[in-house]
C-alpha atoms as a PDB file:
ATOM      1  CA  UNK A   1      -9.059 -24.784   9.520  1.00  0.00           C
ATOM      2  CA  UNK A   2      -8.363 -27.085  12.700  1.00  0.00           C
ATOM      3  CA  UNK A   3      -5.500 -27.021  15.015  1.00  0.00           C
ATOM      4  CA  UNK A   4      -4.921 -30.548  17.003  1.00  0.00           C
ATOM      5  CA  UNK A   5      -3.499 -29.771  20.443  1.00  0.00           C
ATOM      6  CA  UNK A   6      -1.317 -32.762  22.211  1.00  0.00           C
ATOM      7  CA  UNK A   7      -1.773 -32.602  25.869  1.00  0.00           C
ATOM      8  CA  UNK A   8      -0.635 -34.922  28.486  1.00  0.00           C
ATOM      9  CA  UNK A   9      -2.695 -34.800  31.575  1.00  0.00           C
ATOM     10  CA  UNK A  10      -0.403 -36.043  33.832  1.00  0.00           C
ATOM     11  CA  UNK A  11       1.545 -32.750  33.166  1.00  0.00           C
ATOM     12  CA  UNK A  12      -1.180 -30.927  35.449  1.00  0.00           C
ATOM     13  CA  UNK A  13      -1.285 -33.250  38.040  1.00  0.00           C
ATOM     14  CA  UNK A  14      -5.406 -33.165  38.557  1.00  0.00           C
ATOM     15  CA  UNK A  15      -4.736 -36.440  41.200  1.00  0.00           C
ATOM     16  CA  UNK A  16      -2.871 -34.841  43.469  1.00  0.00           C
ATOM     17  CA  UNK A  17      -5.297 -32.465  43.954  1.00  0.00           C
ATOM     18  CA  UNK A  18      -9.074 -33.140  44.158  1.00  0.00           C
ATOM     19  CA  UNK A  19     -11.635 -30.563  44.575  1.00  0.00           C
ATOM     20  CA  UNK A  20     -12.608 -29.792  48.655  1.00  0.00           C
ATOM     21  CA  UNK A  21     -15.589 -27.219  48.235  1.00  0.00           C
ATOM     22  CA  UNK A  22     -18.565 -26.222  46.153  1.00  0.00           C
ATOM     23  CA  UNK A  23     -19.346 -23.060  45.266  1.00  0.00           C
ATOM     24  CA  UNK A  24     -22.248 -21.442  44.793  1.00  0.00           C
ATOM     25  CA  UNK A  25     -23.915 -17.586  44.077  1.00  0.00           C
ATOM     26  CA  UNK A  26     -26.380 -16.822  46.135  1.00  0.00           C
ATOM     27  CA  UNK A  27     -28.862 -13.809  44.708  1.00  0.00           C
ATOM     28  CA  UNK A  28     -30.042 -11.941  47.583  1.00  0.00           C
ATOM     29  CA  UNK A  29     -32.702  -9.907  45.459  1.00  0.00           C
ATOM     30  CA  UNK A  30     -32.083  -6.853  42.768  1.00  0.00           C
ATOM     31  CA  UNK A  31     -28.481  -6.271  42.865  1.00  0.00           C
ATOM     32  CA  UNK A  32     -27.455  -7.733  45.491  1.00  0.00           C
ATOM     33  CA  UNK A  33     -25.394 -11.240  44.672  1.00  0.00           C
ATOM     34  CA  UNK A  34     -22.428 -12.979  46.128  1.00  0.00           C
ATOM     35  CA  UNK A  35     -20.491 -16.175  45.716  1.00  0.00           C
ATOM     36  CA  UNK A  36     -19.532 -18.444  48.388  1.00  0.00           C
ATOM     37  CA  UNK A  37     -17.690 -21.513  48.974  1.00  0.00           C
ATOM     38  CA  UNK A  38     -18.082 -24.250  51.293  1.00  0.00           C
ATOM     39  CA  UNK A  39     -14.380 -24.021  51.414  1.00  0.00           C
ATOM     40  CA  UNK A  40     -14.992 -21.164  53.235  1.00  0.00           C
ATOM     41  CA  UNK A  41     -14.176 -18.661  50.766  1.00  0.00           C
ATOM     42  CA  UNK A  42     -16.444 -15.555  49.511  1.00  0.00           C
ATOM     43  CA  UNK A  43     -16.732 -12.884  46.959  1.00  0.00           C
ATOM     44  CA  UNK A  44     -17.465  -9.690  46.968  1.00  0.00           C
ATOM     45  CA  UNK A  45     -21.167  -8.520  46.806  1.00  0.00           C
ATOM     46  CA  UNK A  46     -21.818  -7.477  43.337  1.00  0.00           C
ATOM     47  CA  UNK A  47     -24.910  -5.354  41.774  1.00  0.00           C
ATOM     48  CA  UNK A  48     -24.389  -8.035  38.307  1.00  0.00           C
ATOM     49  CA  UNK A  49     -25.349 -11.949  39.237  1.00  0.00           C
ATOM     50  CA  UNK A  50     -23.066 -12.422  36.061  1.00  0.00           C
ATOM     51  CA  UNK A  51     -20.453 -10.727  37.824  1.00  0.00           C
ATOM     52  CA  UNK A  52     -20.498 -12.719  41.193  1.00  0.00           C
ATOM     53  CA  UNK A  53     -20.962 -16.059  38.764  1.00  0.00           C
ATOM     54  CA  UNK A  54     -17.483 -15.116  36.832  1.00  0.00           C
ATOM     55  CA  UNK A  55     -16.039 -14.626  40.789  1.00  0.00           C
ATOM     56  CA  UNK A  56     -17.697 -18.337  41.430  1.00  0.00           C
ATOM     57  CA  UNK A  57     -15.745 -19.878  38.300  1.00  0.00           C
ATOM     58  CA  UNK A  58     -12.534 -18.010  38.660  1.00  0.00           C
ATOM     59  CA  UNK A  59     -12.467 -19.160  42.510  1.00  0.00           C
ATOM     60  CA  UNK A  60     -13.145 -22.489  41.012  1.00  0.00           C
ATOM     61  CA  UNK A  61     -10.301 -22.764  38.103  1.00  0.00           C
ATOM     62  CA  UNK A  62      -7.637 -21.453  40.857  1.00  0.00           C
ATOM     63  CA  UNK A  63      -8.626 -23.197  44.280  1.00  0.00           C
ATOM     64  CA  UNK A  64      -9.704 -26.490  42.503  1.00  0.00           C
ATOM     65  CA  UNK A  65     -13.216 -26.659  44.083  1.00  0.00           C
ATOM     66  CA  UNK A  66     -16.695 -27.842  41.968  1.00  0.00           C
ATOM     67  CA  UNK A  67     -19.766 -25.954  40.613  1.00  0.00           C
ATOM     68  CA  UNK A  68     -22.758 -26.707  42.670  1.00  0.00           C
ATOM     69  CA  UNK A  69     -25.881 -27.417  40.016  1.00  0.00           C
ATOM     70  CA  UNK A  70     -27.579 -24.880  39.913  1.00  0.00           C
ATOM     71  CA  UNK A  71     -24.766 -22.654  40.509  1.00  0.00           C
ATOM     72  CA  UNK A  72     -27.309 -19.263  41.270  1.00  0.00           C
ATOM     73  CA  UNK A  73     -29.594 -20.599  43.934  1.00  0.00           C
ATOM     74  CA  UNK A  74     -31.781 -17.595  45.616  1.00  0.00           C
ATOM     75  CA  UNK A  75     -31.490 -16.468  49.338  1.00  0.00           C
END
């Protein structure tokens, strides 16, 4: 079964507002990780890289800023 969503984009508005950081998680060795921002935003330290990397996309989907590639560089 397949449900077709309609969607207009210009109901988000994605021009008015671009993307002014990249993020990043940097892994600073067993259980220690944290996400940061050029922005100038950053997470928490976290024992879980998988848990600073969800704090590096959820900081992304609500401030608007981009993934760096790779997003988990080491320290």
């Amino acid at each position: 079964m397949a449900t077709a969503l309609a969607v207009d984009v210009g109901d988000f508005e994605f021009s008015q507002q671009e993307a002014h950081g990249v993020v990043s998680v940097h892994n600073l060795g067993f259980g220690r990780s944290t996400a940061a921002c050029s922005c100038g935003w950053a997470g928490h330290r976290r024992r879980l890289k998988a848990a600073a990397t969800q704090d590096a996309w959820a900081h992304c989907l609500l401030d608007r800023c981009s993934v760096s590639s790779p997003l988990v560089v080491l320290w």
